[in-house]
N, C-alpha and C. Protein backbone atom coordinates (compact mmCIF):
# COMPACT_ATOMS: atom_id res chain seq x y z
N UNK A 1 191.57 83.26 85.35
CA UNK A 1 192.71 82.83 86.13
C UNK A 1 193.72 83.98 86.27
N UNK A 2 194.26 84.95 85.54
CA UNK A 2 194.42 85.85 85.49
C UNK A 2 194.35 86.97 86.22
N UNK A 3 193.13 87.24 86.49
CA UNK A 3 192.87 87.90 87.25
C UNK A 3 193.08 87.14 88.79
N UNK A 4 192.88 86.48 89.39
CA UNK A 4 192.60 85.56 90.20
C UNK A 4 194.55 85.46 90.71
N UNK A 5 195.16 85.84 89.77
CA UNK A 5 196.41 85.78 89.88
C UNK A 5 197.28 87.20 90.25
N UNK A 6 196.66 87.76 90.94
CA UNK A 6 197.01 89.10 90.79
C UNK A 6 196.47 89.84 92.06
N UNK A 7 195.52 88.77 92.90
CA UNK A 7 194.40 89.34 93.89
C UNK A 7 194.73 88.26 95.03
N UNK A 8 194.56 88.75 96.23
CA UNK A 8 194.43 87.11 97.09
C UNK A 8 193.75 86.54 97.14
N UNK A 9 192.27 87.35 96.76
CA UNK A 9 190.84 86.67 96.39
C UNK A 9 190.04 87.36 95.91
N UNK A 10 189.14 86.78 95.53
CA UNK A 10 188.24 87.62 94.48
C UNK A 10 186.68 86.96 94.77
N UNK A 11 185.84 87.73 94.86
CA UNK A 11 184.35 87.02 94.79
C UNK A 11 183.68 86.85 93.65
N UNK A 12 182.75 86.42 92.95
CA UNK A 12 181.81 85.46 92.21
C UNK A 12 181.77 86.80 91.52
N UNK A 13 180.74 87.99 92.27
CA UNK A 13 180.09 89.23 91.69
C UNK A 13 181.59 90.12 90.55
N UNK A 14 182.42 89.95 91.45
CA UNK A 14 183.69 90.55 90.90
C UNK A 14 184.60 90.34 89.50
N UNK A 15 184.31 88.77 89.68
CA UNK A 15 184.67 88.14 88.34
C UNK A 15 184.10 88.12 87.94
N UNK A 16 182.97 88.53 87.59
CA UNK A 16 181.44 88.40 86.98
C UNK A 16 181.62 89.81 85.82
N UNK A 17 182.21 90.71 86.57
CA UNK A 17 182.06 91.96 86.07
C UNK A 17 183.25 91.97 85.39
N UNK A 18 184.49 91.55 85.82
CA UNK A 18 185.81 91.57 85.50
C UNK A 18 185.84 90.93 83.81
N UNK A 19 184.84 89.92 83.84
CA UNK A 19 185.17 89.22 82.77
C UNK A 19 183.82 88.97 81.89
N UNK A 20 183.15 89.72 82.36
CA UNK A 20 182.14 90.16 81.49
C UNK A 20 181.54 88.95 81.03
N UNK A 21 181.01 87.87 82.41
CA UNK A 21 180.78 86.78 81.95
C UNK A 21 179.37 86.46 82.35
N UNK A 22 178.78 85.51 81.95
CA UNK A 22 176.91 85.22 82.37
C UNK A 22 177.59 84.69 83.80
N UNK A 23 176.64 84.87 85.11
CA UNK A 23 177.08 83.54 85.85
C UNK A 23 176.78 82.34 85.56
N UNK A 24 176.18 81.87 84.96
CA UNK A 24 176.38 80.48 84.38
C UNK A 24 177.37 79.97 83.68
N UNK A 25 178.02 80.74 82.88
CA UNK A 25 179.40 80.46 81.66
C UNK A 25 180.29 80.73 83.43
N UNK A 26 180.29 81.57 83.86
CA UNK A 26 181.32 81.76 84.88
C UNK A 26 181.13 80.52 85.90
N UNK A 27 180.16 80.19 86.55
CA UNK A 27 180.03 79.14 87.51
C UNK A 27 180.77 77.65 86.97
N UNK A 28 180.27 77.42 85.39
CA UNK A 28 180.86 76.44 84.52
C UNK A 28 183.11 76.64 84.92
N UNK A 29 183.19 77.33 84.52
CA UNK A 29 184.65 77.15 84.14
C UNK A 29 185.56 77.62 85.94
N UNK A 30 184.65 78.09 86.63
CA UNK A 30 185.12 78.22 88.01
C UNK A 30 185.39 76.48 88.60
N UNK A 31 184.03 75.92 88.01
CA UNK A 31 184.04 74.22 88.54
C UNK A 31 185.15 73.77 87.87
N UNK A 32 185.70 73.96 86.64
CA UNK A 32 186.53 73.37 86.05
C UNK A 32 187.69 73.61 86.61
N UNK A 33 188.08 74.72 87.03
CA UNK A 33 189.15 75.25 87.52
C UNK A 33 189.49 74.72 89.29
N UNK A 34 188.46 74.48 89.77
CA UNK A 34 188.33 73.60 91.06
C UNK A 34 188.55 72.71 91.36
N UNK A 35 187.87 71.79 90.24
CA UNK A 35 187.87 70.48 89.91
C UNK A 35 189.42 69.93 89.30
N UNK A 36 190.02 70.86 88.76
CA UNK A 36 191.67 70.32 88.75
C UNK A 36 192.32 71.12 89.42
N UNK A 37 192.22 71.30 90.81
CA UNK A 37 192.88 72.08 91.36
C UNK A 37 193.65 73.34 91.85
N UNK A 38 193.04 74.14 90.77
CA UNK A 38 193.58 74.99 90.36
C UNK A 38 193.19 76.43 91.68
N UNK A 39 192.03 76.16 91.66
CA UNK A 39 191.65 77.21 92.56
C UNK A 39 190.83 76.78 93.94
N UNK A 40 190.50 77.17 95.14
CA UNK A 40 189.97 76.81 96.29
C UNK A 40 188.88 77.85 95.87
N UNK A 41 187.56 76.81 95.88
CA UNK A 41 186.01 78.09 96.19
C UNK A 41 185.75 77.84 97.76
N UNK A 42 185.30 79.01 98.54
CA UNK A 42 184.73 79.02 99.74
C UNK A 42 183.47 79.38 99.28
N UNK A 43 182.38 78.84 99.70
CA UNK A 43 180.67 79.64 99.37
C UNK A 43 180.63 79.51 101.53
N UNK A 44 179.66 80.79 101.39
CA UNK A 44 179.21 81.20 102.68
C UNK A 44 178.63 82.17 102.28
N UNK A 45 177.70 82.50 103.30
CA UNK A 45 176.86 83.67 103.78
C UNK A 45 177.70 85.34 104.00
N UNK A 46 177.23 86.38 103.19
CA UNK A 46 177.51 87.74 104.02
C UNK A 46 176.36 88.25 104.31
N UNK A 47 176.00 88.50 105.61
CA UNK A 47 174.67 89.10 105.83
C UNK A 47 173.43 87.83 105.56
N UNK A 48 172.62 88.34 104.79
CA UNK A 48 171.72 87.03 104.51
C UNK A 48 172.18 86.62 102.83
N UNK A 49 172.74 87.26 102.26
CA UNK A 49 173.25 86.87 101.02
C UNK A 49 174.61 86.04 100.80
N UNK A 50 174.52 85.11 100.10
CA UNK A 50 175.40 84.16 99.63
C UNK A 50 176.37 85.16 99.26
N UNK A 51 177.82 84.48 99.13
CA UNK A 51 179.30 84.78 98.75
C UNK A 51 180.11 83.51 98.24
N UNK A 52 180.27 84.00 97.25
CA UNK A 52 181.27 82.31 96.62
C UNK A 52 182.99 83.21 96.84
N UNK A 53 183.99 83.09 97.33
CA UNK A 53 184.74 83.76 97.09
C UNK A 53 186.12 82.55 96.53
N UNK A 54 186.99 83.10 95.63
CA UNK A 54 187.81 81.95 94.78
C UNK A 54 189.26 82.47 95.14
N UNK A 55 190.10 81.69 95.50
CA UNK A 55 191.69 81.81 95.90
C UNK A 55 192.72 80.83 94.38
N UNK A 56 193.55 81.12 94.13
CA UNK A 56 194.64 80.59 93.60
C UNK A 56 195.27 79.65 94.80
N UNK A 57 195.22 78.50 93.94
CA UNK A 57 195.95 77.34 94.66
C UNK A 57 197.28 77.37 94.20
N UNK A 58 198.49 77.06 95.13
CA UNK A 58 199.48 76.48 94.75
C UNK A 58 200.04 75.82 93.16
N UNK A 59 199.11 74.74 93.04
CA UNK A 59 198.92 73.77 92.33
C UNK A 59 198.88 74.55 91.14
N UNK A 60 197.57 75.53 91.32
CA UNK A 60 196.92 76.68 90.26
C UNK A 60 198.13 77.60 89.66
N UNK A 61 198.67 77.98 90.86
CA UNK A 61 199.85 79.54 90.36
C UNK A 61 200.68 78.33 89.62
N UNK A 62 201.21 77.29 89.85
CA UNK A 62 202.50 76.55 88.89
C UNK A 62 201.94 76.73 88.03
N UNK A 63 200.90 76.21 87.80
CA UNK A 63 200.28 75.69 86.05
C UNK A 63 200.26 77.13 85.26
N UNK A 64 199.77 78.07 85.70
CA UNK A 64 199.51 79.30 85.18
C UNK A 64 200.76 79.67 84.59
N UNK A 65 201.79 79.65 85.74
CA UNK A 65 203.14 80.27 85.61
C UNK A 65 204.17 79.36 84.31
N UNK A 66 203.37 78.24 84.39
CA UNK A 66 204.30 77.11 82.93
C UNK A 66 203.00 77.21 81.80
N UNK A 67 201.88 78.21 81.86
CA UNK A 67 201.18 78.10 80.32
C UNK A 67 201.88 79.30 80.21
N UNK A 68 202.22 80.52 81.12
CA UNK A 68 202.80 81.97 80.55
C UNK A 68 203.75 81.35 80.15
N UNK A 69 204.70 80.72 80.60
CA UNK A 69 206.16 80.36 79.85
C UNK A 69 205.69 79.63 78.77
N UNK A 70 205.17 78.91 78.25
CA UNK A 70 205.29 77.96 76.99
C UNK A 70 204.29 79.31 75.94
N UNK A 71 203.78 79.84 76.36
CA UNK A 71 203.16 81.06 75.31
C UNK A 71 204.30 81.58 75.19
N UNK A 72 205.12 82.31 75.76
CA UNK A 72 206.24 83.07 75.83
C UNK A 72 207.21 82.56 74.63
N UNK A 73 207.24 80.90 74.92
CA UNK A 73 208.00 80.01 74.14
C UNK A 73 207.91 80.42 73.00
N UNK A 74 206.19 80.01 72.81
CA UNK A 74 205.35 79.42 71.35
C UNK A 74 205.70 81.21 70.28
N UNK A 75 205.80 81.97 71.23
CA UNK A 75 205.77 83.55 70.25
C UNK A 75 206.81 84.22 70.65
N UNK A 76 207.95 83.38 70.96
CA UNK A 76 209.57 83.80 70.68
C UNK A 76 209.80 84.51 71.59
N UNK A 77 209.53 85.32 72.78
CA UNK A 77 209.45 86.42 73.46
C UNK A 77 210.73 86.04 74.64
């Protein structure tokens, strides 16, 4: 999310590398992150190869922006 927060978009391969994740562990917590709103996936075609590419939702940047503040909280900062 993080990252995702910092970019206007980001593709599948990108976060893949970014976060040094299996695509399977990554496909898992992308759905999760979809599934409450957090982020918009587009999947489509580039060329003849698939593209999942992932945006920050609205919905997404609040939530992010009130877990940085309550961490901030939780460790006095």
């Amino acid at each position: 999310m993080s990252i995702l927060m910092n970019v206007e978009e980001a593709d599948f391969v990108y976060l893949k590398e970014k976060t040094e994740s299996t695509a399977g562990n990554l496909s898992v917590q992308l759905e999760k992150l979809s599934t409450a709103g957090y982020i918009s996936v587009e999947k489509g075609f580039q060329g003849r190869k698939t593209r999942t590419v992932c945006r920050v939702t609205d919905n997404g940047r609040k939530a992010f922006e009130e877990y940085v503040d309550a961490l901030k909280t939780y460790l006095n900062l």
